[in-house]
PDB file of N, CA and C in Angstrom:
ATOM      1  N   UNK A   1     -24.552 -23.191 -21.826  1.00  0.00           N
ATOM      2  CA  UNK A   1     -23.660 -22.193 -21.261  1.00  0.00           C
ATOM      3  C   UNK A   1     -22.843 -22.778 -20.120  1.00  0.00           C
ATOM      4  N   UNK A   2     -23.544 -23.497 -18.830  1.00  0.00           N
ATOM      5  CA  UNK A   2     -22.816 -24.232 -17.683  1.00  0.00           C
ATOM      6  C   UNK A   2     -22.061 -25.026 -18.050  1.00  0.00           C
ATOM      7  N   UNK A   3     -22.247 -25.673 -19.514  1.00  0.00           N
ATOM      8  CA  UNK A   3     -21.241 -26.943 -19.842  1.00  0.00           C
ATOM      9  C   UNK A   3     -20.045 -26.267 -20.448  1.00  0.00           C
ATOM     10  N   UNK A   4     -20.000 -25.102 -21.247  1.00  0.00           N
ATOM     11  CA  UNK A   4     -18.829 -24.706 -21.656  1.00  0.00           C
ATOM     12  C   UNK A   4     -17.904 -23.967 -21.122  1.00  0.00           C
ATOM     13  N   UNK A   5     -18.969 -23.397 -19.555  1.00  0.00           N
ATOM     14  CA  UNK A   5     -18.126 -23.134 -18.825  1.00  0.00           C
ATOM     15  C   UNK A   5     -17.367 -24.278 -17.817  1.00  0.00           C
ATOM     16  N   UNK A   6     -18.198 -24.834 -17.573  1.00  0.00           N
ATOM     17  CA  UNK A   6     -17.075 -26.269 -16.880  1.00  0.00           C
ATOM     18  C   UNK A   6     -16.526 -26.656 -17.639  1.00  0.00           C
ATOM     19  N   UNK A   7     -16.465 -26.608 -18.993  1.00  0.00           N
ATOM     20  CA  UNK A   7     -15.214 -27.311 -19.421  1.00  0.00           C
ATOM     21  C   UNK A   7     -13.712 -26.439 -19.621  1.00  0.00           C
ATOM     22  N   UNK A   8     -14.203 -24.873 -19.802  1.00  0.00           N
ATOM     23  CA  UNK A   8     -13.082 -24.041 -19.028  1.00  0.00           C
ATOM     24  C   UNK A   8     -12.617 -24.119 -18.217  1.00  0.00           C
ATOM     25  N   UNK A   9     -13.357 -24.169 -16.924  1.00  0.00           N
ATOM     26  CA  UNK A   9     -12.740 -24.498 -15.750  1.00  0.00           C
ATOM     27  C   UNK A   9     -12.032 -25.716 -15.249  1.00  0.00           C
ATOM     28  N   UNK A  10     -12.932 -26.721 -15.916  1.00  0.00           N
ATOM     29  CA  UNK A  10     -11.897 -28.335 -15.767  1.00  0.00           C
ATOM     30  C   UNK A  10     -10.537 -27.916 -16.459  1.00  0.00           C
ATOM     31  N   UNK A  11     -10.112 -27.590 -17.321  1.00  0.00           N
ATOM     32  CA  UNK A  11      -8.964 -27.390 -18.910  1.00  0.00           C
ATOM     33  C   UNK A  11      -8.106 -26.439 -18.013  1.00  0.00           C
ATOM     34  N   UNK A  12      -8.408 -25.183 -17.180  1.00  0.00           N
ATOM     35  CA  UNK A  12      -7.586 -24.794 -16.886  1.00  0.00           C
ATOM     36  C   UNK A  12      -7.184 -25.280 -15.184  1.00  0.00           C
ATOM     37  N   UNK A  13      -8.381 -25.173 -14.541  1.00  0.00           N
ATOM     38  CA  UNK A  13      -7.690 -26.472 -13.222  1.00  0.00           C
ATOM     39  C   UNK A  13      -6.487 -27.265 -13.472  1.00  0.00           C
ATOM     40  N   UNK A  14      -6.928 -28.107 -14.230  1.00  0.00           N
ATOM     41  CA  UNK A  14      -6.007 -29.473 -15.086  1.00  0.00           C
ATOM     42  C   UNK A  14      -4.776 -28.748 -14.768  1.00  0.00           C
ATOM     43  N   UNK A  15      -4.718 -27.095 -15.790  1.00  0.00           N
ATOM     44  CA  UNK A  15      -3.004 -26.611 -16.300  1.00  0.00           C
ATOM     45  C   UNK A  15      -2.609 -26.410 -15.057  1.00  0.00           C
ATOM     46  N   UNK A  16      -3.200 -25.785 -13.765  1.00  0.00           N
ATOM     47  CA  UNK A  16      -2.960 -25.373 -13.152  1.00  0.00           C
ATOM     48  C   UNK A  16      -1.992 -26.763 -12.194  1.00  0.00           C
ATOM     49  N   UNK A  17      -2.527 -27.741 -11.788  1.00  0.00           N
ATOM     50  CA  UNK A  17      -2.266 -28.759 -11.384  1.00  0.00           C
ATOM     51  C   UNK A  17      -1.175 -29.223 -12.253  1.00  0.00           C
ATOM     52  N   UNK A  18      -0.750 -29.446 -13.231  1.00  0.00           N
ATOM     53  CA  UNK A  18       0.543 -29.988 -13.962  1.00  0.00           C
ATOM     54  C   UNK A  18       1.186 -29.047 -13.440  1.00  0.00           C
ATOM     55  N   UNK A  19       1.198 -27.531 -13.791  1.00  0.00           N
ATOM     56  CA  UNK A  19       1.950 -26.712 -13.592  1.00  0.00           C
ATOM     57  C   UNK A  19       2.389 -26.392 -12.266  1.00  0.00           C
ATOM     58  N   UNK A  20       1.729 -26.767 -11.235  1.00  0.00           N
ATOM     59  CA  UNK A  20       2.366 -26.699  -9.713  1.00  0.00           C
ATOM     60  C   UNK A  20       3.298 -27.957  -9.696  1.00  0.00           C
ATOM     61  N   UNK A  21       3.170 -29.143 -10.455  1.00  0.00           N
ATOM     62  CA  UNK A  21       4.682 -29.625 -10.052  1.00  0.00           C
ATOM     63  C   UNK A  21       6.216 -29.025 -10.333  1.00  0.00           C
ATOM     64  N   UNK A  22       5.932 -27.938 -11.168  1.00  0.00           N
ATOM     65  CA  UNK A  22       7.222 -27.437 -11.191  1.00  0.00           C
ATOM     66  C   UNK A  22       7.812 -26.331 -10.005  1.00  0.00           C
ATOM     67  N   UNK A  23       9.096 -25.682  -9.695  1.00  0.00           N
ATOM     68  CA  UNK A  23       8.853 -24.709  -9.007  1.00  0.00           C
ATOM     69  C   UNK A  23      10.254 -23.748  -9.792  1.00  0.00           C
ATOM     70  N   UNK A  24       9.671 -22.549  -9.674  1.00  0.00           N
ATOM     71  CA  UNK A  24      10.320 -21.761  -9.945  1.00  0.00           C
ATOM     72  C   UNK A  24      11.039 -21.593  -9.524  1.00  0.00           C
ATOM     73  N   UNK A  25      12.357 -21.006 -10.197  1.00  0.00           N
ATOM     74  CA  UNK A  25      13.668 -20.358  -9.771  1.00  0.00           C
ATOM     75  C   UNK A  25      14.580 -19.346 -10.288  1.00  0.00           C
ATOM     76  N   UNK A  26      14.503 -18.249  -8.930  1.00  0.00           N
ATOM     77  CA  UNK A  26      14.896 -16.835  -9.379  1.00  0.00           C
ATOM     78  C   UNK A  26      16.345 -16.822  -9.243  1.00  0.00           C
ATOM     79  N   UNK A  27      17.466 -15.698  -9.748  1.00  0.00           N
ATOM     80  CA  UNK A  27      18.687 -15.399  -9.392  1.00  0.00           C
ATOM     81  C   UNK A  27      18.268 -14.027  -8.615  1.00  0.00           C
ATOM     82  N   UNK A  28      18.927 -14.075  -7.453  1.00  0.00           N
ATOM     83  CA  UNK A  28      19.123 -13.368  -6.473  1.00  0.00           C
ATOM     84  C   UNK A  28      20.616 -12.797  -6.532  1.00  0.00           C
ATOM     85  N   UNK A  29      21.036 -11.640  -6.286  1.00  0.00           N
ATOM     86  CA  UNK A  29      22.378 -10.759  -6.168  1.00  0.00           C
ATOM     87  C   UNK A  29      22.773 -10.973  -4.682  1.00  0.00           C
ATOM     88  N   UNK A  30      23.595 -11.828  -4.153  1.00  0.00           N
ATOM     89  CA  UNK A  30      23.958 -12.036  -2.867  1.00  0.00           C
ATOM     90  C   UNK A  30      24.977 -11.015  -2.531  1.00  0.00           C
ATOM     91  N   UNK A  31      26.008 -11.200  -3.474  1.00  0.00           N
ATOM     92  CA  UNK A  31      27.087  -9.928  -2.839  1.00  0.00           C
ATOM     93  C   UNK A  31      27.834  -9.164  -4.073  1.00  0.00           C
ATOM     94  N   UNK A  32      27.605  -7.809  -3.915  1.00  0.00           N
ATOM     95  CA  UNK A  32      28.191  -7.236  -5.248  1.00  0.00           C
ATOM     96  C   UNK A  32      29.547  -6.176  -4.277  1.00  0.00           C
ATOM     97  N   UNK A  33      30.605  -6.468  -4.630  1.00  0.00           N
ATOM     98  CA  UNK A  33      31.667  -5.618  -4.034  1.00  0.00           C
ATOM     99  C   UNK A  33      32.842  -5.042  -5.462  1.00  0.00           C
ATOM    100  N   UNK A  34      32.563  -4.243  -5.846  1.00  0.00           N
ATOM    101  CA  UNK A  34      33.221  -4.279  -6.815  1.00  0.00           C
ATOM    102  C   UNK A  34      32.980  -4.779  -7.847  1.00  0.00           C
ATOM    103  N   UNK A  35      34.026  -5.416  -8.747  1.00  0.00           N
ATOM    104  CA  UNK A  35      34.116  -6.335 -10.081  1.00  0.00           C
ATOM    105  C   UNK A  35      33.399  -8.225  -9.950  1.00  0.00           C
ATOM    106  N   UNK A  36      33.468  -8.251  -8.357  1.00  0.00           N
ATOM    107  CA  UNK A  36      33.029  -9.305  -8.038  1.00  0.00           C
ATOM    108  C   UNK A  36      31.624  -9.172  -8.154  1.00  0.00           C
ATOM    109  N   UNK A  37      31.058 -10.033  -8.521  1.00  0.00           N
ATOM    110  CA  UNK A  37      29.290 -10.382  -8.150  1.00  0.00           C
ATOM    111  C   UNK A  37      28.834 -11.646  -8.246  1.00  0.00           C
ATOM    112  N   UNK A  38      28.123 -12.145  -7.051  1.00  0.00           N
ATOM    113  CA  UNK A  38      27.874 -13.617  -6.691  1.00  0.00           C
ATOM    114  C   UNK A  38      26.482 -13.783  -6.832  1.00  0.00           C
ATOM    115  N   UNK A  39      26.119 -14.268  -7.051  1.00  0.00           N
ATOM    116  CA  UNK A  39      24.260 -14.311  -7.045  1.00  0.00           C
ATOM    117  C   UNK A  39      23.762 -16.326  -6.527  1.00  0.00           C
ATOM    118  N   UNK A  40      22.862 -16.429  -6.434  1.00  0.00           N
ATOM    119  CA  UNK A  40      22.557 -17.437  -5.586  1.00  0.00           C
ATOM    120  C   UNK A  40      20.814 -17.792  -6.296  1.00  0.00           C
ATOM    121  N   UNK A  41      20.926 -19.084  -6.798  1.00  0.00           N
ATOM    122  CA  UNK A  41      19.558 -19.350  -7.307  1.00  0.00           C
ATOM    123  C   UNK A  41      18.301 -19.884  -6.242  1.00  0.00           C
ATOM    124  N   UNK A  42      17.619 -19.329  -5.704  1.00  0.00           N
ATOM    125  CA  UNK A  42      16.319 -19.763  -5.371  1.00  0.00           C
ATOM    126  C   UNK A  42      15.149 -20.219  -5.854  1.00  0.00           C
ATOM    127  N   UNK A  43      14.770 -21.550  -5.231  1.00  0.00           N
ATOM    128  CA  UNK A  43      13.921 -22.591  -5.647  1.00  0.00           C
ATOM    129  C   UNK A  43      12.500 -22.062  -4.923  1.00  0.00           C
ATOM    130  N   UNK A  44      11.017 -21.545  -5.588  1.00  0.00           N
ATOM    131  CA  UNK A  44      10.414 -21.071  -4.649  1.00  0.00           C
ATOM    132  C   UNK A  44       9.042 -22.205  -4.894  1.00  0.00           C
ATOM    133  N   UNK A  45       8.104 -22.816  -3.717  1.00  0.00           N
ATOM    134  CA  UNK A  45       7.371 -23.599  -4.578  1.00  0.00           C
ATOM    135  C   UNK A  45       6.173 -22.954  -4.689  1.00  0.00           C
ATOM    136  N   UNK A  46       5.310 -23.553  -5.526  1.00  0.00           N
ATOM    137  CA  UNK A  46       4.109 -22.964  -6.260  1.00  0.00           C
ATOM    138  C   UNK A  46       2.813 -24.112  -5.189  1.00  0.00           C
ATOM    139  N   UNK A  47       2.637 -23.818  -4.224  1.00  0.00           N
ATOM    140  CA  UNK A  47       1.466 -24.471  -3.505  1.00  0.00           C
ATOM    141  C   UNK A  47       0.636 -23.903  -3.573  1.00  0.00           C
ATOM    142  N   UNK A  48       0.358 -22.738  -3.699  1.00  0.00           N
ATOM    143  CA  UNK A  48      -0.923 -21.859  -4.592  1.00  0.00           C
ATOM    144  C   UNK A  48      -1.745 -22.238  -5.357  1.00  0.00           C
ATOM    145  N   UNK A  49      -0.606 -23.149  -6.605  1.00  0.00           N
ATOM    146  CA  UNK A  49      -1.615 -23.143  -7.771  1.00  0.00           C
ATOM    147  C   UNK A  49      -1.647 -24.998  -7.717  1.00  0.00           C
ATOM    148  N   UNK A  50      -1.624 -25.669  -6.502  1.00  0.00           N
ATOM    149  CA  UNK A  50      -2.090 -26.716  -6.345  1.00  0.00           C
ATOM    150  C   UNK A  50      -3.338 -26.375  -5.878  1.00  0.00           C
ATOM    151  N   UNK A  51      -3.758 -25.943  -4.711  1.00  0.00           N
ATOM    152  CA  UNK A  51      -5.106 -25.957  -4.052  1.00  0.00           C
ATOM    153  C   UNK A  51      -5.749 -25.110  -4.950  1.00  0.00           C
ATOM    154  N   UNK A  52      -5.582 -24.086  -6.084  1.00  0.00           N
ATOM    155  CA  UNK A  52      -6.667 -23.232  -6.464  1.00  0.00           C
ATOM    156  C   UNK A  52      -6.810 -24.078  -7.561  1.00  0.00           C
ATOM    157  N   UNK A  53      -5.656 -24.891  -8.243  1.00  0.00           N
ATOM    158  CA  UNK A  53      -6.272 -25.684  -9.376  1.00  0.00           C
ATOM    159  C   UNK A  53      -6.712 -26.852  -9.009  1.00  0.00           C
ATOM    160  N   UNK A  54      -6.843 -27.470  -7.942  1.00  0.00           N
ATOM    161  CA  UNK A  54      -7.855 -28.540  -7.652  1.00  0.00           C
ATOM    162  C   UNK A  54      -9.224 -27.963  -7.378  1.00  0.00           C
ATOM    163  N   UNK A  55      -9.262 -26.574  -7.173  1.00  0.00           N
ATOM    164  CA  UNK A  55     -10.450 -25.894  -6.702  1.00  0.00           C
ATOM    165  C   UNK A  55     -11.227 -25.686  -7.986  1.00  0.00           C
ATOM    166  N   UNK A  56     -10.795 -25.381  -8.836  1.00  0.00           N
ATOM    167  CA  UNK A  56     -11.048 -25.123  -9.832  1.00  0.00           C
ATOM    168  C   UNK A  56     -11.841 -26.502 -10.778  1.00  0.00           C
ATOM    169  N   UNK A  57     -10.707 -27.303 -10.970  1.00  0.00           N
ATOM    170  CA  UNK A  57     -11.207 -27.990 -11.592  1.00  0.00           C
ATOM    171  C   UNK A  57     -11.911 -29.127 -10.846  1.00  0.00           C
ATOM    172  N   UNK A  58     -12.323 -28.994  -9.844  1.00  0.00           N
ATOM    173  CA  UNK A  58     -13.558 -29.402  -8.921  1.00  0.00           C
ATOM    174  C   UNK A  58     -15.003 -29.341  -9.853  1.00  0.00           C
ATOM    175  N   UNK A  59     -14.659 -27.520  -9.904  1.00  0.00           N
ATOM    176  CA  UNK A  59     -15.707 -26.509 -10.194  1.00  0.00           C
ATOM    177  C   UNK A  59     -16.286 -27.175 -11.244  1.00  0.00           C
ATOM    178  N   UNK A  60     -14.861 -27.103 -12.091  1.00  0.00           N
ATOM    179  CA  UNK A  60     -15.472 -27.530 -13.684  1.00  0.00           C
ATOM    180  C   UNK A  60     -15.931 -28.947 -13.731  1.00  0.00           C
ATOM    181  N   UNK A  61     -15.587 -29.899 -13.085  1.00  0.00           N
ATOM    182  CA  UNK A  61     -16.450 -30.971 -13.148  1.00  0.00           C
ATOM    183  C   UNK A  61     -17.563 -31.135 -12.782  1.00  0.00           C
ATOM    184  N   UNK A  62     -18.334 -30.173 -11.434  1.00  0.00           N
ATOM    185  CA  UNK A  62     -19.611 -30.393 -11.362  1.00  0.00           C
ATOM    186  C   UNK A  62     -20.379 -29.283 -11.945  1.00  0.00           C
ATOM    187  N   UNK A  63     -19.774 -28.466 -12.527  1.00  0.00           N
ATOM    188  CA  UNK A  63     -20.583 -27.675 -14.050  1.00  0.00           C
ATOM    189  C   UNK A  63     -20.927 -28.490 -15.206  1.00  0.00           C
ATOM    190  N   UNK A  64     -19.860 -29.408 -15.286  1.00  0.00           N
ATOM    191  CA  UNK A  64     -20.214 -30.423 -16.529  1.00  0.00           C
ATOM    192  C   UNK A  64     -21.237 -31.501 -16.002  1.00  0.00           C
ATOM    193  N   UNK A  65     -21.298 -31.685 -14.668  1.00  0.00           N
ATOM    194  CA  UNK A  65     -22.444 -32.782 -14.541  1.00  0.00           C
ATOM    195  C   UNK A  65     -23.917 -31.936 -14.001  1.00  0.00           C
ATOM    196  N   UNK A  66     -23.708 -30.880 -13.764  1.00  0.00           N
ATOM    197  CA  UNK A  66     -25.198 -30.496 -13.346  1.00  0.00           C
ATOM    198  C   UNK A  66     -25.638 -29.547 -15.141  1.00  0.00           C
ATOM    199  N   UNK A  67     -24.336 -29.514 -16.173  1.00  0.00           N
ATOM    200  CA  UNK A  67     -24.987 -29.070 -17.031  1.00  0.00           C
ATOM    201  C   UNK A  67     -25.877 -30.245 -18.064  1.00  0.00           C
ATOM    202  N   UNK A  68     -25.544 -31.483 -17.766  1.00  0.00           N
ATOM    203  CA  UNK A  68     -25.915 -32.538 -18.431  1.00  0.00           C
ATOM    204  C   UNK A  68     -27.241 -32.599 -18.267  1.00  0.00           C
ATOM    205  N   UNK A  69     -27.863 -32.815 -16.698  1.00  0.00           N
ATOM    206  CA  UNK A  69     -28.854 -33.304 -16.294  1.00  0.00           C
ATOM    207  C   UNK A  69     -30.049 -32.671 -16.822  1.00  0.00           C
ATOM    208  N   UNK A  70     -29.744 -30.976 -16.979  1.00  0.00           N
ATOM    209  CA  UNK A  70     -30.680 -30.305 -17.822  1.00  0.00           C
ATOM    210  C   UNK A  70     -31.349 -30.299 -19.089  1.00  0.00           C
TER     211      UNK A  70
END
């Protein structure tokens, strides 16, 4: 059971960690006056899912080694 759950948790840590090198980016409505409308793209970064997916797949690696020893 501990091993298949660390290996969940390693697999998605992992995604989590690739996936914080990217960062998202929203369109924002800066100025609407009329027929005119300007909008402005924001870059926001994802440092969240660096520290929770190193946390994570911490987890899942010492689930996979304390599930071995058993």
């Amino acid at each position: 059971m501990n091993s298949k759950l660390g290996l969940v948790f390693t697999v998605t840590g992992a995604l989590l960690l690739i996936l914080s090198l990217f960062n998202i980016t929203k369109k924002e409505n800066v100025v609407n006056i009329g027929p005119f409308h300007v909008s402005a793209e924001k870059k926001q970064p994802t440092e969240w899912m660096r520290y929770t997916g190193g946390i994570i797949f911490a987890g899942g690696i010492i689930l996979l080694v304390t599930a071995k020893k058993r």
